[in-house]
Each structure stands twice: as C-alpha cells, then as structure tokens.
Protein backbone atom coordinates (compact mmCIF):
# COMPACT_ATOMS: atom_id res chain seq x y z
CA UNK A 1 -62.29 46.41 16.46
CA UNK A 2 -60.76 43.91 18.65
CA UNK A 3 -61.23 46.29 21.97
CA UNK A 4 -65.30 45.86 20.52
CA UNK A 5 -65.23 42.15 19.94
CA UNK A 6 -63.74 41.37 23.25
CA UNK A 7 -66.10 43.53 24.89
CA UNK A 8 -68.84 41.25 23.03
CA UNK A 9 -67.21 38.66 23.99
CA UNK A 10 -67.12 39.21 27.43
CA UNK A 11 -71.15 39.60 27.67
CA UNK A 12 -71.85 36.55 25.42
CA UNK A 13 -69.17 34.22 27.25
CA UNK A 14 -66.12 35.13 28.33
CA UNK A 15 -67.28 35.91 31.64
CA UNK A 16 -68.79 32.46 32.49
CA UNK A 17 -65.61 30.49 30.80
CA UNK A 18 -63.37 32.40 32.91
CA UNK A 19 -65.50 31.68 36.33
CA UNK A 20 -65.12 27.85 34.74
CA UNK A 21 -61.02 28.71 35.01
CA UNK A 22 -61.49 30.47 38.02
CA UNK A 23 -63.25 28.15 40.22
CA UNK A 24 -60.63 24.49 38.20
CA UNK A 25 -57.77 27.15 39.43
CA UNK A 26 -59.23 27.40 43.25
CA UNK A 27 -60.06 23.78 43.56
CA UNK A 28 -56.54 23.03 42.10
CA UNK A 29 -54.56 25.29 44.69
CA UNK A 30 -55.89 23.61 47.58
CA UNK A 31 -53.25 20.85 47.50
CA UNK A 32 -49.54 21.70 47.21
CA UNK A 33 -48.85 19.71 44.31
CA UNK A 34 -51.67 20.30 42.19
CA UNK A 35 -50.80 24.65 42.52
CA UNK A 36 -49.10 24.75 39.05
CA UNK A 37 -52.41 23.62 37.48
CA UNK A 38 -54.00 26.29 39.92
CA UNK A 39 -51.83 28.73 38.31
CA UNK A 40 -52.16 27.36 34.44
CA UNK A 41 -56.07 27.77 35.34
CA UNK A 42 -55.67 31.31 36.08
CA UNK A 43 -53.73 32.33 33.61
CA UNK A 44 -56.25 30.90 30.88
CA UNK A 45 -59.05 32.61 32.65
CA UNK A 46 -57.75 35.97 31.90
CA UNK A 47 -57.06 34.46 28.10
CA UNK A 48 -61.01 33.73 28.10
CA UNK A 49 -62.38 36.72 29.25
CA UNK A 50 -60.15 38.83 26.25
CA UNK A 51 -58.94 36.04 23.63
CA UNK A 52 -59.07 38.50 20.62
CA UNK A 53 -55.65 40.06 19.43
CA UNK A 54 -54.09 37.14 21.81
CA UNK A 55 -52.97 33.49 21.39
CA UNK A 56 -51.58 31.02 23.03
CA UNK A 57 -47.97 29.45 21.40
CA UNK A 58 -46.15 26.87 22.58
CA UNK A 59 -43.02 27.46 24.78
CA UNK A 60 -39.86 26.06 23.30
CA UNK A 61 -38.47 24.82 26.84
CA UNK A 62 -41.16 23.05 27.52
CA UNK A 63 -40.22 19.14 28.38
CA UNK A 64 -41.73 16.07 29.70
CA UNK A 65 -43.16 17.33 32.89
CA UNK A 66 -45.11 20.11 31.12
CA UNK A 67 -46.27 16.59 29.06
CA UNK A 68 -47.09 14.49 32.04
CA UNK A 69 -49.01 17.32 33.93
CA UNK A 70 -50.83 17.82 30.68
CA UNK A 71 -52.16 14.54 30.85
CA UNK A 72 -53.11 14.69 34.28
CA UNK A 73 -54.99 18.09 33.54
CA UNK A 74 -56.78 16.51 30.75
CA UNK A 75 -57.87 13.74 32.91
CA UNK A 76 -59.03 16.06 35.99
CA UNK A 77 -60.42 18.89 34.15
CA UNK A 78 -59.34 19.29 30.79
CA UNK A 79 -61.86 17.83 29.00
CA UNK A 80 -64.82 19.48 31.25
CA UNK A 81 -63.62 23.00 30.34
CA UNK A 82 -63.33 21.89 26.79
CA UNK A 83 -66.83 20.87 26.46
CA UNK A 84 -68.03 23.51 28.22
CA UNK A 85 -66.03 25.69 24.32
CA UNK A 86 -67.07 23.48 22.64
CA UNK A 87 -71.14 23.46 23.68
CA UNK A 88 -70.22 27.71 23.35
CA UNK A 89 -68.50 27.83 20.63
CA UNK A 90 -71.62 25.59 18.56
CA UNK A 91 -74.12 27.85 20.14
CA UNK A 92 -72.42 30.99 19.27
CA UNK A 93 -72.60 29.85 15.95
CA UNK A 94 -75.89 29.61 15.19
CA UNK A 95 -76.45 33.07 14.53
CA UNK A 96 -74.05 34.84 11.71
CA UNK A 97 -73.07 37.48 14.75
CA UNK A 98 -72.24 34.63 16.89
CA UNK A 99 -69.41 33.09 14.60
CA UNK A 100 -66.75 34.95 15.53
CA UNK A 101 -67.71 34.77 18.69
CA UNK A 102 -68.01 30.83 18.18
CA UNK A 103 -64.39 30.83 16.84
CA UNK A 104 -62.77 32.29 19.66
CA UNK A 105 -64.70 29.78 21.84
CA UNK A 106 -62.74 26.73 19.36
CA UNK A 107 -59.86 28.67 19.53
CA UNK A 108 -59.65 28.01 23.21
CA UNK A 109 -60.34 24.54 22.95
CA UNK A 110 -56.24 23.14 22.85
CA UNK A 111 -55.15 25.56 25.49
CA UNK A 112 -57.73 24.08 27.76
CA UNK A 113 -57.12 20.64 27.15
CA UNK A 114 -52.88 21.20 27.23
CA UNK A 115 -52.39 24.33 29.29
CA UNK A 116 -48.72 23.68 30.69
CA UNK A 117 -46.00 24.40 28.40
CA UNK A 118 -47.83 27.04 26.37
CA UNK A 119 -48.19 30.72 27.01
CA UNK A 120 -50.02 33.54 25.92
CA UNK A 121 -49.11 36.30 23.50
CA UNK A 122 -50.59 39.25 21.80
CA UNK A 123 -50.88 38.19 17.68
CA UNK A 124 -48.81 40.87 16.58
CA UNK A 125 -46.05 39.18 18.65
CA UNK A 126 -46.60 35.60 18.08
CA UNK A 127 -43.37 34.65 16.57
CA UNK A 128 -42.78 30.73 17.17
C-alpha cells in the first residue's frame, strides 16, 4: 500500500516539491558556507518525492548550531517551501482521494521549516 501511495504521490506532488528542494539545495551550494543547507535541501527532496512509510525525527546530538542555521533557513527559504505544502497539502484535500495525499504534504511542513538537526527514518524504525 505504501509502494502505491507514494507512487500517487509522486504524480500528484512529490515531483514538483522535490524540484522546489532541488533547485533551494543548488542555489544554497553555490557559496561555501551556505553547503550544509545545500545538503539539508537535498536530503528533504528525496523525503518529498517518497514521504510514506518515512519520517523525519529529531537527532539527539543536535545543538545550537543546528538551532541557529535553522533560523537562518527559515528566513532564506524555509517558509517559501512551506507554503508551497501548505497551498498542496489544502488542495489535495479537497477531494476525499486527495487527503492522504494532503497529509503527507502537512506532514512535511516542520521538516521544511527546521531541516538541520533532524533526519529521516523509515516508521517502522522511528524510535526517539
């Protein structure tokens, strides 16, 4: 089922939420010091285009730097990319087919506003 929903997914909008990662990652690894946020980018894209049977959990090592970086991200192009789930995730769910679909898109709303310090696991792992 999951394998089926992702593939839906993927049609609907995972595909044009991951370009969204794709092209924050490239513009972020063009300077040095913004390449961690390049690489946060691209590792969310790859969580967008196949979100079901996967979340995103806090790492426990995470410190003040993942904080401060989160901030900047927010500020740059956190809030863009979570418009851009939220706008999906409310027009997914105007049809009854469209609300998982619509979830998923809300689900990814806190991993693109605070994507340093967090990682991504399957659900049948997701101990915290």
């Amino acid at each position: 089922m999951r394998t089926l929903l992702n593939v839906l997914w993927l049609v609907f909008a995972g595909f044009w939420m991951a370009l969204g990662y794709v092209t924050a990652g490239i513009v972020c690894c063009i300077l040095i010091i913004t390449i961690p946020f390049g690489i946060a980018s691209f590792r969310i894209a790859v969580f967008a285009l196949w979100p079901f049977g996967r979340t995103a959990v806090p790492k426990r090592n995470a410190g003040v730097a993942s904080m401060l970086g989160n901030i900047i991200w927010i500020i740059v192009a956190g809030w863009w990319l979570a418009l851009g789930h939220l706008v999906t995730g409310v027009l997914l769910c105007i049809s009854i087919m469209g609300i998982p679909f619509g979830i998923a898109s809300f689900k990814l709303i806190p991993i693109s506003l605070m994507p340093l310090g967090h990682e991504i696991v399957s659900s049948d792992s997701s101990a915290f």
